[in-house]
Protein backbone atom coordinates (compact mmCIF):
# COMPACT_ATOMS: atom_id res chain seq x y z
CA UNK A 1 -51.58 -138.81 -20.10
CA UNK A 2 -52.00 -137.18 -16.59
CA UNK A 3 -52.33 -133.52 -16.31
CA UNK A 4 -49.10 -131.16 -16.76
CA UNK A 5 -48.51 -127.44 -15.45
CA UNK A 6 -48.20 -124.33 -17.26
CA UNK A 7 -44.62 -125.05 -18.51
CA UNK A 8 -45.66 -127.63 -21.32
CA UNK A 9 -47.28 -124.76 -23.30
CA UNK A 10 -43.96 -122.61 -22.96
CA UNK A 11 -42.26 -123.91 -26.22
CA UNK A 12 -45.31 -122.90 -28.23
CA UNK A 13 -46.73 -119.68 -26.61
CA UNK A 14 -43.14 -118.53 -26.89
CA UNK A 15 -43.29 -119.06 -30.87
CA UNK A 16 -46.41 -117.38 -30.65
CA UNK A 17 -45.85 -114.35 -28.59
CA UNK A 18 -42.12 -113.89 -29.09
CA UNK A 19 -41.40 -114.10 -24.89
CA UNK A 20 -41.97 -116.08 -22.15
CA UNK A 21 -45.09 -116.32 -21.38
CA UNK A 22 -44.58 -118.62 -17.90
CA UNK A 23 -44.94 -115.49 -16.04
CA UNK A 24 -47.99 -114.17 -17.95
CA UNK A 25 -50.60 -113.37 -15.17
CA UNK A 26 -54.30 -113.83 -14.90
CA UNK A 27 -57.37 -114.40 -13.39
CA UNK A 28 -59.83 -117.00 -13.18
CA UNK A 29 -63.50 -115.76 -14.17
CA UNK A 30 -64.86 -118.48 -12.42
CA UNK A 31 -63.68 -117.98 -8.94
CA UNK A 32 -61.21 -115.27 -9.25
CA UNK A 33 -57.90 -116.88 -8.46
CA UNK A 34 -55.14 -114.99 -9.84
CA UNK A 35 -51.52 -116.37 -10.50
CA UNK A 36 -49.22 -117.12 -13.55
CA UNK A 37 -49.42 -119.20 -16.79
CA UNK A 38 -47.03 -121.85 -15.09
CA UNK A 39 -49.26 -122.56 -12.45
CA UNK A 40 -52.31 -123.72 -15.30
CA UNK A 41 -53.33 -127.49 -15.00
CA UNK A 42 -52.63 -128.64 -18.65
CA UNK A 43 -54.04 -131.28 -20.61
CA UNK A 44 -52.67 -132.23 -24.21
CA UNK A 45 -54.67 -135.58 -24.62
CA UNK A 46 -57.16 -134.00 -26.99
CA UNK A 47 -57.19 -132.53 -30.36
CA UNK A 48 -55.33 -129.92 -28.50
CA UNK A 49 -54.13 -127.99 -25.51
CA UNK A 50 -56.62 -127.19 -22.53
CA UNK A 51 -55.17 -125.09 -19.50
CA UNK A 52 -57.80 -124.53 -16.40
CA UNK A 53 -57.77 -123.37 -13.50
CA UNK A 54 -55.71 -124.75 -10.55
CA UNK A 55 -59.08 -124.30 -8.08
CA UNK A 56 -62.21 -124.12 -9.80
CA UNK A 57 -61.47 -126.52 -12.87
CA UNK A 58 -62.49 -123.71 -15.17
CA UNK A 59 -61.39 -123.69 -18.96
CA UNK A 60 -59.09 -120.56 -19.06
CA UNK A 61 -57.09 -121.15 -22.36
CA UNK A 62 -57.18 -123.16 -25.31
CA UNK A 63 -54.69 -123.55 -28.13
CA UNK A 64 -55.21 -125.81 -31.03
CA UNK A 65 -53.30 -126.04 -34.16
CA UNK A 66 -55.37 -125.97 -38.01
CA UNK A 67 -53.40 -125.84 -40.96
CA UNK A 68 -50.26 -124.56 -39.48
CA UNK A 69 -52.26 -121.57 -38.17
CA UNK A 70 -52.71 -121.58 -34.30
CA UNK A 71 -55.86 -120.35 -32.76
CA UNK A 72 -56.00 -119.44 -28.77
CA UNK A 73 -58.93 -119.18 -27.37
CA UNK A 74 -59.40 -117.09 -23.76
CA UNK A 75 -62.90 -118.14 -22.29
CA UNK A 76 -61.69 -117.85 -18.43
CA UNK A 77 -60.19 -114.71 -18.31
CA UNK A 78 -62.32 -111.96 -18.01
């Protein structure tokens, strides 16, 4: 499976934060790019959900499912 944008985490990040998070800015640690959750590249190939950076490639969000607990994981946003 090819890369996706932002929107394929909406589903989930809405069950998670109760809103839609499609609009939830940030910025990249690795080159500083800001912009919106729906702009992410996504990949869901894995064991779970990877969303980096549109420019630089870097990680800036993982969410993975254990036990019907979700962990997310931040590394690219300072």
């Amino acid at each position: 499976m090819g890369p996706l944008d932002g929107n394929a985490m909406a589903g989930v990040m809405h069950d998670l934060f109760a809103r839609d998070m499609t609009t939830m800015g940030y910025k990249c640690a690795g080159c500083g790019r800001s912009g919106v959750m729906a702009e992410m590249v996504v990949y869901r190939s894995g064991p779970g959900t990877v969303a980096r950076c549109r420019d630089c490639d870097t990680i800036l969000l993982m969410l993975t499912e254990r036990q019907e607990m979700y962990c997310v994981d931040l590394p690219g946003m300072p």
